[in-house]
PDB file of N, CA and C in Angstrom:
ATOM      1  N   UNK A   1     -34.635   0.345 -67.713  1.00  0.00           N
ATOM      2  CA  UNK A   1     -34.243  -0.806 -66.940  1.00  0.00           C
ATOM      3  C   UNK A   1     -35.078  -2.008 -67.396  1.00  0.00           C
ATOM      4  N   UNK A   2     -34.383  -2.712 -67.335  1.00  0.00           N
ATOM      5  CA  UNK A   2     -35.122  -4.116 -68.121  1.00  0.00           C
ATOM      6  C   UNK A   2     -35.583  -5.283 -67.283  1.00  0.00           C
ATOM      7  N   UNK A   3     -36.932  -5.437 -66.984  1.00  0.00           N
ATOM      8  CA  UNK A   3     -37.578  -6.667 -65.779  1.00  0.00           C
ATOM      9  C   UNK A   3     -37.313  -8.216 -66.107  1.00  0.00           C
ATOM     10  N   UNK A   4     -36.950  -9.186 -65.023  1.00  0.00           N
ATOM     11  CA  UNK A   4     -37.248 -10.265 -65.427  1.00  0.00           C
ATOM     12  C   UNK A   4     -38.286 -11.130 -65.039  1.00  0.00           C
ATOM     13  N   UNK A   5     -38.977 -12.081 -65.683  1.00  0.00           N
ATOM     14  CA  UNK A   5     -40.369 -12.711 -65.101  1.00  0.00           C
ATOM     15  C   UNK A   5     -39.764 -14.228 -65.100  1.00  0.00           C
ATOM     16  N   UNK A   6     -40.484 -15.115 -64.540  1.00  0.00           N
ATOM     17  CA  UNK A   6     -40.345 -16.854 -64.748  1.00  0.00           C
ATOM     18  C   UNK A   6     -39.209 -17.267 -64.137  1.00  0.00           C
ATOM     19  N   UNK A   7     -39.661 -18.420 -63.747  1.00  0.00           N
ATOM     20  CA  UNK A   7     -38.848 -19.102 -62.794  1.00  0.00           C
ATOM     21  C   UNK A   7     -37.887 -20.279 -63.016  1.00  0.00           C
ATOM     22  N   UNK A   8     -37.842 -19.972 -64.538  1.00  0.00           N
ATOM     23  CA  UNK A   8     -37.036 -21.333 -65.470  1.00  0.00           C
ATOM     24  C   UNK A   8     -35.601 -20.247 -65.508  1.00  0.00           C
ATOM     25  N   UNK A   9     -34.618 -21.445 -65.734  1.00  0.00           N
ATOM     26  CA  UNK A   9     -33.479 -20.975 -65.850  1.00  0.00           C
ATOM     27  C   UNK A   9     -32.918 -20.354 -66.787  1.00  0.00           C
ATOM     28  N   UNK A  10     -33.707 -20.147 -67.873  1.00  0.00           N
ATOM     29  CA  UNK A  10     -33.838 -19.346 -69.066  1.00  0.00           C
ATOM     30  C   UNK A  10     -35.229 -18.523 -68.738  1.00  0.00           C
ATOM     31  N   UNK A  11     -34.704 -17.355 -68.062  1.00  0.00           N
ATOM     32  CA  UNK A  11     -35.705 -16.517 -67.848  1.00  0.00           C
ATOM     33  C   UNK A  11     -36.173 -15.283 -68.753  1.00  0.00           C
ATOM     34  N   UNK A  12     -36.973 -14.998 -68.997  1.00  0.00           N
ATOM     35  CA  UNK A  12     -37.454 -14.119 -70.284  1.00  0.00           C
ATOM     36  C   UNK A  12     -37.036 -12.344 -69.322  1.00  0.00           C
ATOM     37  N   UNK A  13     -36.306 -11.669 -70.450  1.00  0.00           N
ATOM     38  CA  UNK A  13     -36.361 -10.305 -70.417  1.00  0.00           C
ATOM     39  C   UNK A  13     -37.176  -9.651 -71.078  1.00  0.00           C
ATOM     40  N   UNK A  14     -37.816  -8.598 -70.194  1.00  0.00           N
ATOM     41  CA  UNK A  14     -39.029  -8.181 -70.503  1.00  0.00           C
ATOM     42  C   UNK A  14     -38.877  -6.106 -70.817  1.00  0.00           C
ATOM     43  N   UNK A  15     -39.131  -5.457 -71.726  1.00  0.00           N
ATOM     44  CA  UNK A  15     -38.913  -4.238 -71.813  1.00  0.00           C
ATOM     45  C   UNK A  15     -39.199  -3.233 -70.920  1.00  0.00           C
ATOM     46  N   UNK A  16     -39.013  -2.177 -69.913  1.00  0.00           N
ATOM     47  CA  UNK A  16     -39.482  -1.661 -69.025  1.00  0.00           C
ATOM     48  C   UNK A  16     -40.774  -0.508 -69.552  1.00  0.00           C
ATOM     49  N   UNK A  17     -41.497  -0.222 -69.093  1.00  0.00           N
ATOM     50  CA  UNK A  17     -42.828   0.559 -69.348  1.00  0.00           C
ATOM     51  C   UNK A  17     -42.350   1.852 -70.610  1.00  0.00           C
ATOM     52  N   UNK A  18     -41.423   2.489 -70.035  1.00  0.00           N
ATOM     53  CA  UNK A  18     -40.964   3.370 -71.146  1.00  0.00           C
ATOM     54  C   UNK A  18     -40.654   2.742 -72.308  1.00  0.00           C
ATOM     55  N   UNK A  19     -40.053   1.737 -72.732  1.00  0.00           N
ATOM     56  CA  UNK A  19     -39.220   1.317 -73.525  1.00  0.00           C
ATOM     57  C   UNK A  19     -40.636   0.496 -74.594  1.00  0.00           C
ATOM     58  N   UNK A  20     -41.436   0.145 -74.101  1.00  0.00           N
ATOM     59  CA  UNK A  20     -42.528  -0.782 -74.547  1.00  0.00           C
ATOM     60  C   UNK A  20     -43.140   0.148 -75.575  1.00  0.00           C
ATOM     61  N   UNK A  21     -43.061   1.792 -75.240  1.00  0.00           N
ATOM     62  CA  UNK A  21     -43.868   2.908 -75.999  1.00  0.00           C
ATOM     63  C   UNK A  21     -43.056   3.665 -76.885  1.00  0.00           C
ATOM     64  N   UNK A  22     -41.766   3.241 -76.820  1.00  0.00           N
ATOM     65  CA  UNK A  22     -40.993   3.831 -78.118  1.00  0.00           C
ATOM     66  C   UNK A  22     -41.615   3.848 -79.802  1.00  0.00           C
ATOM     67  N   UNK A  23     -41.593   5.023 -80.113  1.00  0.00           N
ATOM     68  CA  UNK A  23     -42.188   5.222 -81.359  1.00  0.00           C
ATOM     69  C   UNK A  23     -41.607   3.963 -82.475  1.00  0.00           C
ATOM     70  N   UNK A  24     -40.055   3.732 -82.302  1.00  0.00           N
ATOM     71  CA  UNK A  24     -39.584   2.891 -82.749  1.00  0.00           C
ATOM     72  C   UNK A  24     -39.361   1.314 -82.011  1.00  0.00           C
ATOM     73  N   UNK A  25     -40.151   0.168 -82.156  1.00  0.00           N
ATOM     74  CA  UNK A  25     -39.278  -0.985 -81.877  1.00  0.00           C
ATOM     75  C   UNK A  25     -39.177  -1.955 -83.247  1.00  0.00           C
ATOM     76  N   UNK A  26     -38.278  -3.003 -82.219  1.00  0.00           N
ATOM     77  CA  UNK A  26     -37.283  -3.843 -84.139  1.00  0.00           C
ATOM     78  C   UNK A  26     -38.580  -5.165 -83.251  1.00  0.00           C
ATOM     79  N   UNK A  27     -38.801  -6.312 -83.865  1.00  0.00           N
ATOM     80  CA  UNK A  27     -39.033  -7.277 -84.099  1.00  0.00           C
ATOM     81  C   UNK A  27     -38.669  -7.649 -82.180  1.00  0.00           C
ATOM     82  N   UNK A  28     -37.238  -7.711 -82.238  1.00  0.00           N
ATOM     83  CA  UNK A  28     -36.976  -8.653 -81.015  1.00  0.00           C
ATOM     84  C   UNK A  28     -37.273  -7.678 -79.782  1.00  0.00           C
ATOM     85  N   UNK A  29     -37.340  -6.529 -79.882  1.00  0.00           N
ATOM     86  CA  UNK A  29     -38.104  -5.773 -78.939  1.00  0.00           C
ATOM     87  C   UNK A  29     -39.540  -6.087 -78.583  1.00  0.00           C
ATOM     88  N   UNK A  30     -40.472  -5.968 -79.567  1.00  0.00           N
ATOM     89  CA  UNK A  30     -41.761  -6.170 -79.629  1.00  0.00           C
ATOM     90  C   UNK A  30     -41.927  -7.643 -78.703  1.00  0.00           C
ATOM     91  N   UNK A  31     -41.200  -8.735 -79.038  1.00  0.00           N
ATOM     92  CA  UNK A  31     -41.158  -9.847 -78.323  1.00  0.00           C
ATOM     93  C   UNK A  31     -40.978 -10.006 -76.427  1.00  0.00           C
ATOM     94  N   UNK A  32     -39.986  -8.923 -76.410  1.00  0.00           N
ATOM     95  CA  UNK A  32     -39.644  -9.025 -74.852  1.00  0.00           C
ATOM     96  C   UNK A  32     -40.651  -7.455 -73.993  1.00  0.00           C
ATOM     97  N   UNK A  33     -42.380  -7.243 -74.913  1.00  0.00           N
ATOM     98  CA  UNK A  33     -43.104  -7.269 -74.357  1.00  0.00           C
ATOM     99  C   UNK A  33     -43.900  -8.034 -73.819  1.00  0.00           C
ATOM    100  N   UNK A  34     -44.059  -7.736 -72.580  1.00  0.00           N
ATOM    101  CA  UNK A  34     -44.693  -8.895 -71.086  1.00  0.00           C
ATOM    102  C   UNK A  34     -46.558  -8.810 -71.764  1.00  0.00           C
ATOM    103  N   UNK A  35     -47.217  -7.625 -71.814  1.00  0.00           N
ATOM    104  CA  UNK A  35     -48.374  -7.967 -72.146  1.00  0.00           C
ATOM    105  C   UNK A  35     -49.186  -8.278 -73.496  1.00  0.00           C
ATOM    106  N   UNK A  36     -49.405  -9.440 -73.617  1.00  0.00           N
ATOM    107  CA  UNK A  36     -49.847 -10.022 -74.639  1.00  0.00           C
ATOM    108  C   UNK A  36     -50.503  -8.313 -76.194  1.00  0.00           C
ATOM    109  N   UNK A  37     -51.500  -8.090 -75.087  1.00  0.00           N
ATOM    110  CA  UNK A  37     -52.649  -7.041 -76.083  1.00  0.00           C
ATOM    111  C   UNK A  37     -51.444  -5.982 -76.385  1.00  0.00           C
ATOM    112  N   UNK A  38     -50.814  -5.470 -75.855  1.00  0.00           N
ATOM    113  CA  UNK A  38     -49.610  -4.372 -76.141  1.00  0.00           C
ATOM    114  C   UNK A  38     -48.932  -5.421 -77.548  1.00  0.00           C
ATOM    115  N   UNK A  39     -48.289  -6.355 -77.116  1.00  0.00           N
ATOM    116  CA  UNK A  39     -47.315  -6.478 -78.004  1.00  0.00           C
ATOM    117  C   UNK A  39     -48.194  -7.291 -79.140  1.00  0.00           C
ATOM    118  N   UNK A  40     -49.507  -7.309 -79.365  1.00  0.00           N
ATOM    119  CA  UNK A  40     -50.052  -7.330 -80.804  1.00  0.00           C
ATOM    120  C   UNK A  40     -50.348  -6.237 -81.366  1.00  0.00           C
ATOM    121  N   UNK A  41     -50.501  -5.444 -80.576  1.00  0.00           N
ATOM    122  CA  UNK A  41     -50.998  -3.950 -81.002  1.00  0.00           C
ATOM    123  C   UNK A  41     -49.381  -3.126 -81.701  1.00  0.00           C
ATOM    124  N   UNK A  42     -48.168  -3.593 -80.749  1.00  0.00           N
ATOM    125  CA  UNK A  42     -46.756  -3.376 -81.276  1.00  0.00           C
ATOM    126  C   UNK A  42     -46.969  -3.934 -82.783  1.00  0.00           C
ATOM    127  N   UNK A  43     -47.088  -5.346 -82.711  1.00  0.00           N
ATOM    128  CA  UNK A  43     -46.159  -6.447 -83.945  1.00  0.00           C
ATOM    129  C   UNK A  43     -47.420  -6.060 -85.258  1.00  0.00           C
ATOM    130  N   UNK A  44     -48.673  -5.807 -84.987  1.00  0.00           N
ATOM    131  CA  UNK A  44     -49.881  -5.490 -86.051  1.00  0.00           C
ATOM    132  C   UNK A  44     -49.210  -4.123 -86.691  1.00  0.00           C
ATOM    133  N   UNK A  45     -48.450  -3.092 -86.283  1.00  0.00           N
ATOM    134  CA  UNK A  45     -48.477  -1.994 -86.588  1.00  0.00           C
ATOM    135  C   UNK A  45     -47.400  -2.015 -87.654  1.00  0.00           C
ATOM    136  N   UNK A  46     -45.642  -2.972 -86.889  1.00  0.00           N
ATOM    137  CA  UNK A  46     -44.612  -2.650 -87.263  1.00  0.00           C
ATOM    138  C   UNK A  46     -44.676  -4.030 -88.855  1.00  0.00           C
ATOM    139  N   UNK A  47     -45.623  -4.951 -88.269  1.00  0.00           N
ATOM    140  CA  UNK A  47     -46.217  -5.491 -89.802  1.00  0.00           C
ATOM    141  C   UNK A  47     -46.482  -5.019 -90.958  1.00  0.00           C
ATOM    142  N   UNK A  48     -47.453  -4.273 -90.412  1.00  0.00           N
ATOM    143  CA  UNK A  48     -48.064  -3.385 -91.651  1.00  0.00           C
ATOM    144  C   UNK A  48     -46.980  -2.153 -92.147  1.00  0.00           C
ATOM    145  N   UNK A  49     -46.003  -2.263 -91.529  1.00  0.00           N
ATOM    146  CA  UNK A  49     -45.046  -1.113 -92.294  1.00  0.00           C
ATOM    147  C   UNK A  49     -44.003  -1.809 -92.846  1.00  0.00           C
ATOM    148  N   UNK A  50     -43.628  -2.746 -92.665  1.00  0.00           N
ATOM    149  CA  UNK A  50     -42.896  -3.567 -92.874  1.00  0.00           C
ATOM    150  C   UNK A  50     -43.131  -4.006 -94.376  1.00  0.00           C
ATOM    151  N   UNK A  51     -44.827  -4.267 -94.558  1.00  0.00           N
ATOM    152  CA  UNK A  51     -45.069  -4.930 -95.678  1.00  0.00           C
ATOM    153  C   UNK A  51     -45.529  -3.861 -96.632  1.00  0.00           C
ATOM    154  N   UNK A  52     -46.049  -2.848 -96.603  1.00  0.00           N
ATOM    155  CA  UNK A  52     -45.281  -1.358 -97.405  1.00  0.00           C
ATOM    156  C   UNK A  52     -44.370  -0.769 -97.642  1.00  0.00           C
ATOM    157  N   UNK A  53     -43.247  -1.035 -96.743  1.00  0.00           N
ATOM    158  CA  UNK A  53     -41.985  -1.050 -96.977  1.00  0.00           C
ATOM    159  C   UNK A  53     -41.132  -2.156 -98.079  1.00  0.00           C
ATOM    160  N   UNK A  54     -41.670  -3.312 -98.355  1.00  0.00           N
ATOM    161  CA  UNK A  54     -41.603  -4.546 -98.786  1.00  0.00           C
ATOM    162  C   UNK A  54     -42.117  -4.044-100.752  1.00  0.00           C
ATOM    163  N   UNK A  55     -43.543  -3.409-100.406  1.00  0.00           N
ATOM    164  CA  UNK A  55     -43.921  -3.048-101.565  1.00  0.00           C
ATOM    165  C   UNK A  55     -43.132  -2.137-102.250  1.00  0.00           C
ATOM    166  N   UNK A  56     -42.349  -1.501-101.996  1.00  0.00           N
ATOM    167  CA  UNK A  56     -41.902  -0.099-102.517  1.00  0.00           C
ATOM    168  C   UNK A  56     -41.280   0.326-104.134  1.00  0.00           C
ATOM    169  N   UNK A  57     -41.224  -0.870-104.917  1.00  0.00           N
ATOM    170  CA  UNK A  57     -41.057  -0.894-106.173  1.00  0.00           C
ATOM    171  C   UNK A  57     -42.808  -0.696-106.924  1.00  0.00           C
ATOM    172  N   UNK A  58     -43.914  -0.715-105.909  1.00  0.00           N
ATOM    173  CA  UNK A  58     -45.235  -0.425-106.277  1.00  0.00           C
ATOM    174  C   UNK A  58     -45.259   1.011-105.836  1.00  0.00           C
ATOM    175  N   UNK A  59     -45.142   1.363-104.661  1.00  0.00           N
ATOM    176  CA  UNK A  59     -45.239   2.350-104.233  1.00  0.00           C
ATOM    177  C   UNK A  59     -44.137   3.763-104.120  1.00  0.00           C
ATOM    178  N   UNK A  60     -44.266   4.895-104.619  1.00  0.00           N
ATOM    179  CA  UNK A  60     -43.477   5.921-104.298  1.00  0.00           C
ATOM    180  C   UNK A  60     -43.220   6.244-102.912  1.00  0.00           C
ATOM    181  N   UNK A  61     -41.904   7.123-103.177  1.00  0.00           N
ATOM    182  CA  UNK A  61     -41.466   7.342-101.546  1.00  0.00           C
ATOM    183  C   UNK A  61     -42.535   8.170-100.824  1.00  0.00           C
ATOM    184  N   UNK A  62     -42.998   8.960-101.627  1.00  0.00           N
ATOM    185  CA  UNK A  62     -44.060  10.130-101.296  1.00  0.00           C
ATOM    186  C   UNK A  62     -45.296   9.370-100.441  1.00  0.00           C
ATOM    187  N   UNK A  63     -45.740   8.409-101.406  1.00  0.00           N
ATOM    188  CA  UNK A  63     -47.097   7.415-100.903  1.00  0.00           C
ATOM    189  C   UNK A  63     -46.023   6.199 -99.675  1.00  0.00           C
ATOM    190  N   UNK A  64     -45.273   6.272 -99.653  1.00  0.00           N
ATOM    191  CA  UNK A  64     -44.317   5.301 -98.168  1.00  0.00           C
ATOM    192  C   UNK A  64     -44.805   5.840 -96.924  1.00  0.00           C
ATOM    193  N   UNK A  65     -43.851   7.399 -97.187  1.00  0.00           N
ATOM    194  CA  UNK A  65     -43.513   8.152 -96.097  1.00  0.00           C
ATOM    195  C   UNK A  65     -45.621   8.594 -96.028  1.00  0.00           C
ATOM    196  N   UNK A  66     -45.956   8.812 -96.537  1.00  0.00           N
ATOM    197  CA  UNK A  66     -47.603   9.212 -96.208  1.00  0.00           C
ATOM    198  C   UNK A  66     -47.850   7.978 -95.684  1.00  0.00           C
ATOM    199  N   UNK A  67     -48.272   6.981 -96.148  1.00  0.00           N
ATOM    200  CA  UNK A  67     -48.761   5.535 -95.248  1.00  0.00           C
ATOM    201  C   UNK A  67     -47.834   5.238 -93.997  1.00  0.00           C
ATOM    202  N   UNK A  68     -46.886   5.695 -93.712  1.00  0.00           N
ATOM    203  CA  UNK A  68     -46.081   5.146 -92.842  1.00  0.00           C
ATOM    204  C   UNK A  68     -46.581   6.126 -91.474  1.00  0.00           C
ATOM    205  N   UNK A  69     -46.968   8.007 -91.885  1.00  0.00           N
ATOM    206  CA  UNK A  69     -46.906   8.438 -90.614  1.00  0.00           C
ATOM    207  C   UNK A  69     -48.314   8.232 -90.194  1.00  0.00           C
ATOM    208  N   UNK A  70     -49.239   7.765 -91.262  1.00  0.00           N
ATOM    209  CA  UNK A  70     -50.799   7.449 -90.911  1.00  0.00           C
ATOM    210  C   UNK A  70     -50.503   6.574 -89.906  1.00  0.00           C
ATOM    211  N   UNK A  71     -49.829   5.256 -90.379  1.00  0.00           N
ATOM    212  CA  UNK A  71     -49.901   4.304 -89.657  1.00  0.00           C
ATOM    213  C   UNK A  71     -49.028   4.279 -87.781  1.00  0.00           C
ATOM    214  N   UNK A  72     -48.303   5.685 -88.075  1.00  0.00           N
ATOM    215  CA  UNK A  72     -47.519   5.818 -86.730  1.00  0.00           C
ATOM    216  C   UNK A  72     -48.923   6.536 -85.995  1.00  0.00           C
ATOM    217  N   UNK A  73     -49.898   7.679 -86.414  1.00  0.00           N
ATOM    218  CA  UNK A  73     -50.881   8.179 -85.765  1.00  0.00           C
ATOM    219  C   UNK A  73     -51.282   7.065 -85.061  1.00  0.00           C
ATOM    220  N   UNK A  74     -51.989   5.915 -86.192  1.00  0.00           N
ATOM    221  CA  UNK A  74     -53.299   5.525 -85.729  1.00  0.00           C
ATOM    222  C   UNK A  74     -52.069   4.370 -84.642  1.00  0.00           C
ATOM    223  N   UNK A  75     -51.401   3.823 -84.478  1.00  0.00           N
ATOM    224  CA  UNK A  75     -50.439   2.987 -83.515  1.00  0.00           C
ATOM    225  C   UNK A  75     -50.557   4.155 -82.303  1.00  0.00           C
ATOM    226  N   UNK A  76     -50.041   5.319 -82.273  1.00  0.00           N
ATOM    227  CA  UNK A  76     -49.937   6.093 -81.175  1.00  0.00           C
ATOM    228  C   UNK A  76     -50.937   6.356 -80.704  1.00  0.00           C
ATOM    229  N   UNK A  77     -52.827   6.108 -81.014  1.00  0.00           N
ATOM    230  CA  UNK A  77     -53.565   6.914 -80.658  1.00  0.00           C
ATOM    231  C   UNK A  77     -54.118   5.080 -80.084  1.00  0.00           C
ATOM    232  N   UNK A  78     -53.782   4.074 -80.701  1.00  0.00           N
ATOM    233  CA  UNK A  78     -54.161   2.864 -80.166  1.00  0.00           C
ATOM    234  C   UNK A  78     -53.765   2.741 -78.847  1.00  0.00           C
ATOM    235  N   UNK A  79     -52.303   3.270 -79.021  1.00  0.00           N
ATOM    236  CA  UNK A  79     -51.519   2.744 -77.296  1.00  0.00           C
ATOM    237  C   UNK A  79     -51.907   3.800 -76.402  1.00  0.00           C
ATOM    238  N   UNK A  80     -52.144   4.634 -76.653  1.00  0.00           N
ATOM    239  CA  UNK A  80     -53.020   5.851 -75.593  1.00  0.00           C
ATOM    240  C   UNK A  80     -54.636   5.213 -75.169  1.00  0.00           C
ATOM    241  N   UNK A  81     -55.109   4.559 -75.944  1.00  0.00           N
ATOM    242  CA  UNK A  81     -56.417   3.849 -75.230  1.00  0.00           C
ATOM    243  C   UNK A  81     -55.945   2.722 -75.008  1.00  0.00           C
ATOM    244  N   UNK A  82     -54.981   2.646 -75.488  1.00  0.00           N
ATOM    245  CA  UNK A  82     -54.528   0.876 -74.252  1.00  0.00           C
ATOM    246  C   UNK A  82     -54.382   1.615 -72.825  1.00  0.00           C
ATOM    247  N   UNK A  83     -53.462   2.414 -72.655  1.00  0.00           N
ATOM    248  CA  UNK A  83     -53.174   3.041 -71.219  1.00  0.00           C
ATOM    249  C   UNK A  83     -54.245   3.133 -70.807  1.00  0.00           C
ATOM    250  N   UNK A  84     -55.328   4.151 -71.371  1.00  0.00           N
ATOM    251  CA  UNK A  84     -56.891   4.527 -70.674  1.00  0.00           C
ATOM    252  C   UNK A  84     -57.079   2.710 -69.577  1.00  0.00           C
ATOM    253  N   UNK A  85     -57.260   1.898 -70.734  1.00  0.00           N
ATOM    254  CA  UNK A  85     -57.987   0.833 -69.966  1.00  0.00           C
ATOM    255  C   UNK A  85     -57.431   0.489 -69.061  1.00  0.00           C
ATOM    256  N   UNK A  86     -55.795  -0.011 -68.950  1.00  0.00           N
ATOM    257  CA  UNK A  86     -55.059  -0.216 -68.657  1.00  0.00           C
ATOM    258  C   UNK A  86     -54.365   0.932 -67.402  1.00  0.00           C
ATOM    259  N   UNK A  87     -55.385   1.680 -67.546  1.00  0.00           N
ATOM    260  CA  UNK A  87     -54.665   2.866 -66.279  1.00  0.00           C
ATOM    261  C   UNK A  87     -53.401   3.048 -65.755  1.00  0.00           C
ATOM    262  N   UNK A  88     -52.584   2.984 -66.982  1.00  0.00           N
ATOM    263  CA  UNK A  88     -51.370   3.288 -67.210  1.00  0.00           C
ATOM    264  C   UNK A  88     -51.151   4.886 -67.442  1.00  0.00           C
ATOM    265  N   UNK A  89     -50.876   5.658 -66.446  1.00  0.00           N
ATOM    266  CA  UNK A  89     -50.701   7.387 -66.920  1.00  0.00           C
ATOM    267  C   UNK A  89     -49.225   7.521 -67.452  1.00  0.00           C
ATOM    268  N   UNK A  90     -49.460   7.491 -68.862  1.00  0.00           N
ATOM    269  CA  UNK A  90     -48.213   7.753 -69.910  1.00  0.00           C
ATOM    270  C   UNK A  90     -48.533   8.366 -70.684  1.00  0.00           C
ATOM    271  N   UNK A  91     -47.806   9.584 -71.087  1.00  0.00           N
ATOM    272  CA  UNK A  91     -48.138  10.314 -72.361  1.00  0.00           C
ATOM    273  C   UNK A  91     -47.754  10.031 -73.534  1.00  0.00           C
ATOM    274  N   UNK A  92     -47.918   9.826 -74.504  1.00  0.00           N
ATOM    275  CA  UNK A  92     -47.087   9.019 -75.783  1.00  0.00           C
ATOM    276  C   UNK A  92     -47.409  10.060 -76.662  1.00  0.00           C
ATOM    277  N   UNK A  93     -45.971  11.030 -77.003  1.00  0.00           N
ATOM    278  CA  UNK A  93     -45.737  12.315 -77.742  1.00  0.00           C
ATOM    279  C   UNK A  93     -44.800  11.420 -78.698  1.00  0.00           C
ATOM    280  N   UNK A  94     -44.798  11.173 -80.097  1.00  0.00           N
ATOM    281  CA  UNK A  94     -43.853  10.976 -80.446  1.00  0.00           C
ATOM    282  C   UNK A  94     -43.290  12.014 -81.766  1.00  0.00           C
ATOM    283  N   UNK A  95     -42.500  12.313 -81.451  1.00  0.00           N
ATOM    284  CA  UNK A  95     -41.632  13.680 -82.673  1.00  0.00           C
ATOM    285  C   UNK A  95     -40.986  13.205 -83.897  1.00  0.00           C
ATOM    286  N   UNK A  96     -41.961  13.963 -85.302  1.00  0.00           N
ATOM    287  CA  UNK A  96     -41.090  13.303 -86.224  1.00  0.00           C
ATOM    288  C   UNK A  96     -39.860  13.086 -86.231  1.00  0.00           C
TER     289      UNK A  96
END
């Protein structure tokens, strides 16, 4: 379910708690996260895959798919100590 915040007539849609921790978000997802530190911790991650993905005439698929699930660990083990602080009780399992 999707929240709305602000009191302008162009009001911002915001992702609901589940949806914010999807292993996968695109660009305009990452955006219609409400908390700032989440959605840098989102846009820093899906950056950095983005721009290895970008490289890939340098890089083999072998060295992609290896940098890519490093970079899904260390994202999944970030947003699990965001929750800690954030005392958010969510489990974030995500399945290849």
């Amino acid at each position: 379910m999707k929240g709305f915040k602000g009191n302008s007539h162009m009001e911002k849609q915001y992702l609901s708690l589940e949806e914010q921790f999807k292993k996968i978000l695109n660009n305009t997802e990452i955006t219609q996260i409400e908390d700032y530190e989440l959605r840098e911790i989102r846009q820093n991650h899906w950056n950095y895959r983005h721009k290895i993905f970008l490289d890939e005439h340098r890089i083999s698929d072998q060295e992609l798919c290896r940098l890519t699930d490093i970079d899904y660990e260390t994202e999944r083990k970030e947003l699990q100590e965001y929750c800690k602080r954030k005392g958010i009780s969510l489990d974030i399992v995500w399945n290849c």
